[in-house]
Protein backbone atom coordinates (compact mmCIF):
# COMPACT_ATOMS: atom_id res chain seq x y z
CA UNK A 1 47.26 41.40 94.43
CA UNK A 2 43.40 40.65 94.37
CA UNK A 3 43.89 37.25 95.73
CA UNK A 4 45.21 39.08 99.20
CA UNK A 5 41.51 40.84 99.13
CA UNK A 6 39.20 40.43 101.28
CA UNK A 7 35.25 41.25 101.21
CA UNK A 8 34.46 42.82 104.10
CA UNK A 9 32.09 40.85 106.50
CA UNK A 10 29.99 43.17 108.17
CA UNK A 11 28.36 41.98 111.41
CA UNK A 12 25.14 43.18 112.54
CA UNK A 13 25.02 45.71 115.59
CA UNK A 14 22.95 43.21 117.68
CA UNK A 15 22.59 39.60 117.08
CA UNK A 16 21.51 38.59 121.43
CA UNK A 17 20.20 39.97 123.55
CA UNK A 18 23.61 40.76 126.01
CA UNK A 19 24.58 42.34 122.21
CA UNK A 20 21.94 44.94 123.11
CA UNK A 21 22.66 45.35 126.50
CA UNK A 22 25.70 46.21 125.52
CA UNK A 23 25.09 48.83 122.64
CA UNK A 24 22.81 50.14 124.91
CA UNK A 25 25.60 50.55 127.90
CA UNK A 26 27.80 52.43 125.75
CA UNK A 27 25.69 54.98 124.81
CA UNK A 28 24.72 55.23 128.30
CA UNK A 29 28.43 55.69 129.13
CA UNK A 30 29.34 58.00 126.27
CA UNK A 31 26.39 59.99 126.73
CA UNK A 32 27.48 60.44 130.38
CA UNK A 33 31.30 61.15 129.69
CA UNK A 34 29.86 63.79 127.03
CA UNK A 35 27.67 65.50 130.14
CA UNK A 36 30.96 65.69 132.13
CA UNK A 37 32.42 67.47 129.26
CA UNK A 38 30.01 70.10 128.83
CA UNK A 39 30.00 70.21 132.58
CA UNK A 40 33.43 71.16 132.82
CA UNK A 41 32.86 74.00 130.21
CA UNK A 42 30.67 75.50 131.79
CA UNK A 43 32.34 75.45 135.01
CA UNK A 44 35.11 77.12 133.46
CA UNK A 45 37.32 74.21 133.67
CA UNK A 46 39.51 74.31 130.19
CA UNK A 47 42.23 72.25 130.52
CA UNK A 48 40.47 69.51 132.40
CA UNK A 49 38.19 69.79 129.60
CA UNK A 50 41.05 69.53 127.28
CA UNK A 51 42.34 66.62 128.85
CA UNK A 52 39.05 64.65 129.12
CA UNK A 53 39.75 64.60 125.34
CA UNK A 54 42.50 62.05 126.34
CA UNK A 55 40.73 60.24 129.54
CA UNK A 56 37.26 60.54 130.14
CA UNK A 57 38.19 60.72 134.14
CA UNK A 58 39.46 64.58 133.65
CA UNK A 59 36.00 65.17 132.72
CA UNK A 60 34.59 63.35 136.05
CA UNK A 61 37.29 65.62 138.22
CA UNK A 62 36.53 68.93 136.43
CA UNK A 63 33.03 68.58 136.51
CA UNK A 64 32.73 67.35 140.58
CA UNK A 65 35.22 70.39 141.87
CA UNK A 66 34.10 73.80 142.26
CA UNK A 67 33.79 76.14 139.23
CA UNK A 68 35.36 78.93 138.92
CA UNK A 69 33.95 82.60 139.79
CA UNK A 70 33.27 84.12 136.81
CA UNK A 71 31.61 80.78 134.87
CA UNK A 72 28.56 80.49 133.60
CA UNK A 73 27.85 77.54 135.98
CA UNK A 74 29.09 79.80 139.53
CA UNK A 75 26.83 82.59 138.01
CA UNK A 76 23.75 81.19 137.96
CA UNK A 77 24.02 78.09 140.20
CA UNK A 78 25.65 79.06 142.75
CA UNK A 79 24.30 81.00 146.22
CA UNK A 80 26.65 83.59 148.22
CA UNK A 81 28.68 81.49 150.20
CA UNK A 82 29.65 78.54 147.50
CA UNK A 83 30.22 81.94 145.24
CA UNK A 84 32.59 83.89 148.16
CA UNK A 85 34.27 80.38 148.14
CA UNK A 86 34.92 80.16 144.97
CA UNK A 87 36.13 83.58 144.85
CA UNK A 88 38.65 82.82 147.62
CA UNK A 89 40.06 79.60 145.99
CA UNK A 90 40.39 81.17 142.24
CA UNK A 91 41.90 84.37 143.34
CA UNK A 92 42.74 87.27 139.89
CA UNK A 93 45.99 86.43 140.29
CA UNK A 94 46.87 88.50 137.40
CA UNK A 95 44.77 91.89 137.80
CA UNK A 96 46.32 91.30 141.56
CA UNK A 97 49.75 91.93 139.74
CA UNK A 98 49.40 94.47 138.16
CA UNK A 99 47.98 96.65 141.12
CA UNK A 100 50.69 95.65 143.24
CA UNK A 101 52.51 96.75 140.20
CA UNK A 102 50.51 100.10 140.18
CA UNK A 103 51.29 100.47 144.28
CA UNK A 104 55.12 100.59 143.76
């Protein structure tokens, strides 16, 4: 059974310089994917934030559309008309319900 194992080689992180540029690139890109994701949260955007966990492009959507009302991103970013927007494309849906509910 020995015979089958194998020292690990370990290879440094950088041996040229394109070994750099690329290290340094994919920080860059994780860094950025990361700043999407907390970009999403605070836009209120949970299940594109959920699925960024799976593909890093739900994290480029959720974080370019608009946020939702009552996030923490539309409250203190936003002005009164990209807030009234908001408002009108992420309607209560449920508190809407339950006073049509009330009405009847």
């Amino acid at each position: 059974m020995l015979y089958m194992m194998r020292p690990m080689v370990l290879l440094p992180l950088a041996t040229s310089a394109s070994s750099v540029l690329r290290v340094i690139f994919g920080i860059m890109l994780i860094g950025a994917l990361l700043g999407f994701a907390v970009i999403c949260a605070m836009k209120g955007k949970w299940v594109f934030f959920v699925l960024g966990w799976f593909s890093g492009i739900f994290w480029m959507v959720g974080a370019w559309r608009l946020a939702k009302p009552n996030s923490y991103w539309a409250k203190r970013r936003y002005g009164d008309a990209e807030l009234a927007e908001a408002q009108l494309r992420f309607p209560r849906r449920l508190f809407s319900r339950l006073k049509d509910d009330d009405d009847s």
